[in-house]
Protein backbone atom coordinates (compact mmCIF):
# COMPACT_ATOMS: atom_id res chain seq x y z
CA UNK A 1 52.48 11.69 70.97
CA UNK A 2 50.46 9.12 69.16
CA UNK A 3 47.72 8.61 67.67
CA UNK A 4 45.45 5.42 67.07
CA UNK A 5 47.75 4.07 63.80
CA UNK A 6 50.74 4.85 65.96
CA UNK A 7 52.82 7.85 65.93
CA UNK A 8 51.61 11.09 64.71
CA UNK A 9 53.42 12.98 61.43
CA UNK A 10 55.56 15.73 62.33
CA UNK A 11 55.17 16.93 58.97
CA UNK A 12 51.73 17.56 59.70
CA UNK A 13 51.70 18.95 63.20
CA UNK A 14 54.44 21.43 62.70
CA UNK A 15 53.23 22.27 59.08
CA UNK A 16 49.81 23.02 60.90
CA UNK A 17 51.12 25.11 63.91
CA UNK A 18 53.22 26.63 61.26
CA UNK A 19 49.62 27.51 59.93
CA UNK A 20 48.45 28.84 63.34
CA UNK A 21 51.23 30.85 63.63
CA UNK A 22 51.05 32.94 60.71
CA UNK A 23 47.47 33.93 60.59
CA UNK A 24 47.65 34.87 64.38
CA UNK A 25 50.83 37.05 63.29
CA UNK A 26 52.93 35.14 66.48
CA UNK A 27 56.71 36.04 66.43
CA UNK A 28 59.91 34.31 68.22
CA UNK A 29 58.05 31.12 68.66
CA UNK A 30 59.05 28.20 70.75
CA UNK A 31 57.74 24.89 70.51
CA UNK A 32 57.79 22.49 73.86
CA UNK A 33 56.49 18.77 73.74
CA UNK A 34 55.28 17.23 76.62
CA UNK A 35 52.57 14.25 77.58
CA UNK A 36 50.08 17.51 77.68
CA UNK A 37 50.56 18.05 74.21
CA UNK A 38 52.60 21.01 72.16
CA UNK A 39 53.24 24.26 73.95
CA UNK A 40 53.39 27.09 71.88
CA UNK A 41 54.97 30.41 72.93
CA UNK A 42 55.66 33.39 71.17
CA UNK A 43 54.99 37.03 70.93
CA UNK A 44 52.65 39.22 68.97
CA UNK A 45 53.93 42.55 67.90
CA UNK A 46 52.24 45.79 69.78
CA UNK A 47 49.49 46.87 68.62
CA UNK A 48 48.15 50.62 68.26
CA UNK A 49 47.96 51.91 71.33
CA UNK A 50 49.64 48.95 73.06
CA UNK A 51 52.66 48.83 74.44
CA UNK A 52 55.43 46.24 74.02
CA UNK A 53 54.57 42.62 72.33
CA UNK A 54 51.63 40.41 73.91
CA UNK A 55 53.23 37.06 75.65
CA UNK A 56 51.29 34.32 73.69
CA UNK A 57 50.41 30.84 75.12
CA UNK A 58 48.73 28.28 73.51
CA UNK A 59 49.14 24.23 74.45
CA UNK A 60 47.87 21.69 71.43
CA UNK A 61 46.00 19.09 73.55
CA UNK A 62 46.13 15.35 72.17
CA UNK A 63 42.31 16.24 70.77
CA UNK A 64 43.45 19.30 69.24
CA UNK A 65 46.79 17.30 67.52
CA UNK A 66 44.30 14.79 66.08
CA UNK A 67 42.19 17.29 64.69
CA UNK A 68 45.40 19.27 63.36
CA UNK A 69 46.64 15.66 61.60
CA UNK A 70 42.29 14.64 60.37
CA UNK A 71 42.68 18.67 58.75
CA UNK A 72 46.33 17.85 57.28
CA UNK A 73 44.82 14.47 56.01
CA UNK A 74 42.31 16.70 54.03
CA UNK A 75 43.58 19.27 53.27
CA UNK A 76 46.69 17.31 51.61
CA UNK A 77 47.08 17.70 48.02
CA UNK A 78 45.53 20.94 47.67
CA UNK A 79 47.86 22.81 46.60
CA UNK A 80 50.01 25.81 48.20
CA UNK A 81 47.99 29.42 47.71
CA UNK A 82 51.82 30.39 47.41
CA UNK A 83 52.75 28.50 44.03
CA UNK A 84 48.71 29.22 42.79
């Protein structure tokens, strides 16, 4: 994957699917590059009513990895809401 400048950060990327992962509650994740992008897999647990965890899919296009690393960029030296 690159981006303009060359290749991108996986500090970045992973720190911002990391992000995506946790506020969309996604469990027993796997992560699969390819010249698409990022595949993300993973399940989210059952919800009421619901039986068994919901399969989730999501692929990070190039677009959406340079948006991920312009939002990183930003949002870099911020702070962690965890050590505030």
């Amino acid at each position: 994957m690159e981006n303009r400048e060359g290749l991108y950060r996986y500090e970045d990327i992973l720190r911002a699917i990391g992000r995506y992962i946790d506020m969309n509650n996604i469990q027993d994740v796997i992560l699969l590059q390819s010249e698409d992008g990022i595949l993300l897999r993973g399940y989210r647990p059952a919800a009421a009513g619901r039986h068994g965890p919901a399969l989730i899919q999501y692929l990070f296009t190039p677009a959406d990895l340079q948006a991920i690393d312009e939002e990183s960029r930003r949002r870099r030296g911020t702070g962690s809401r965890l050590l505030g």
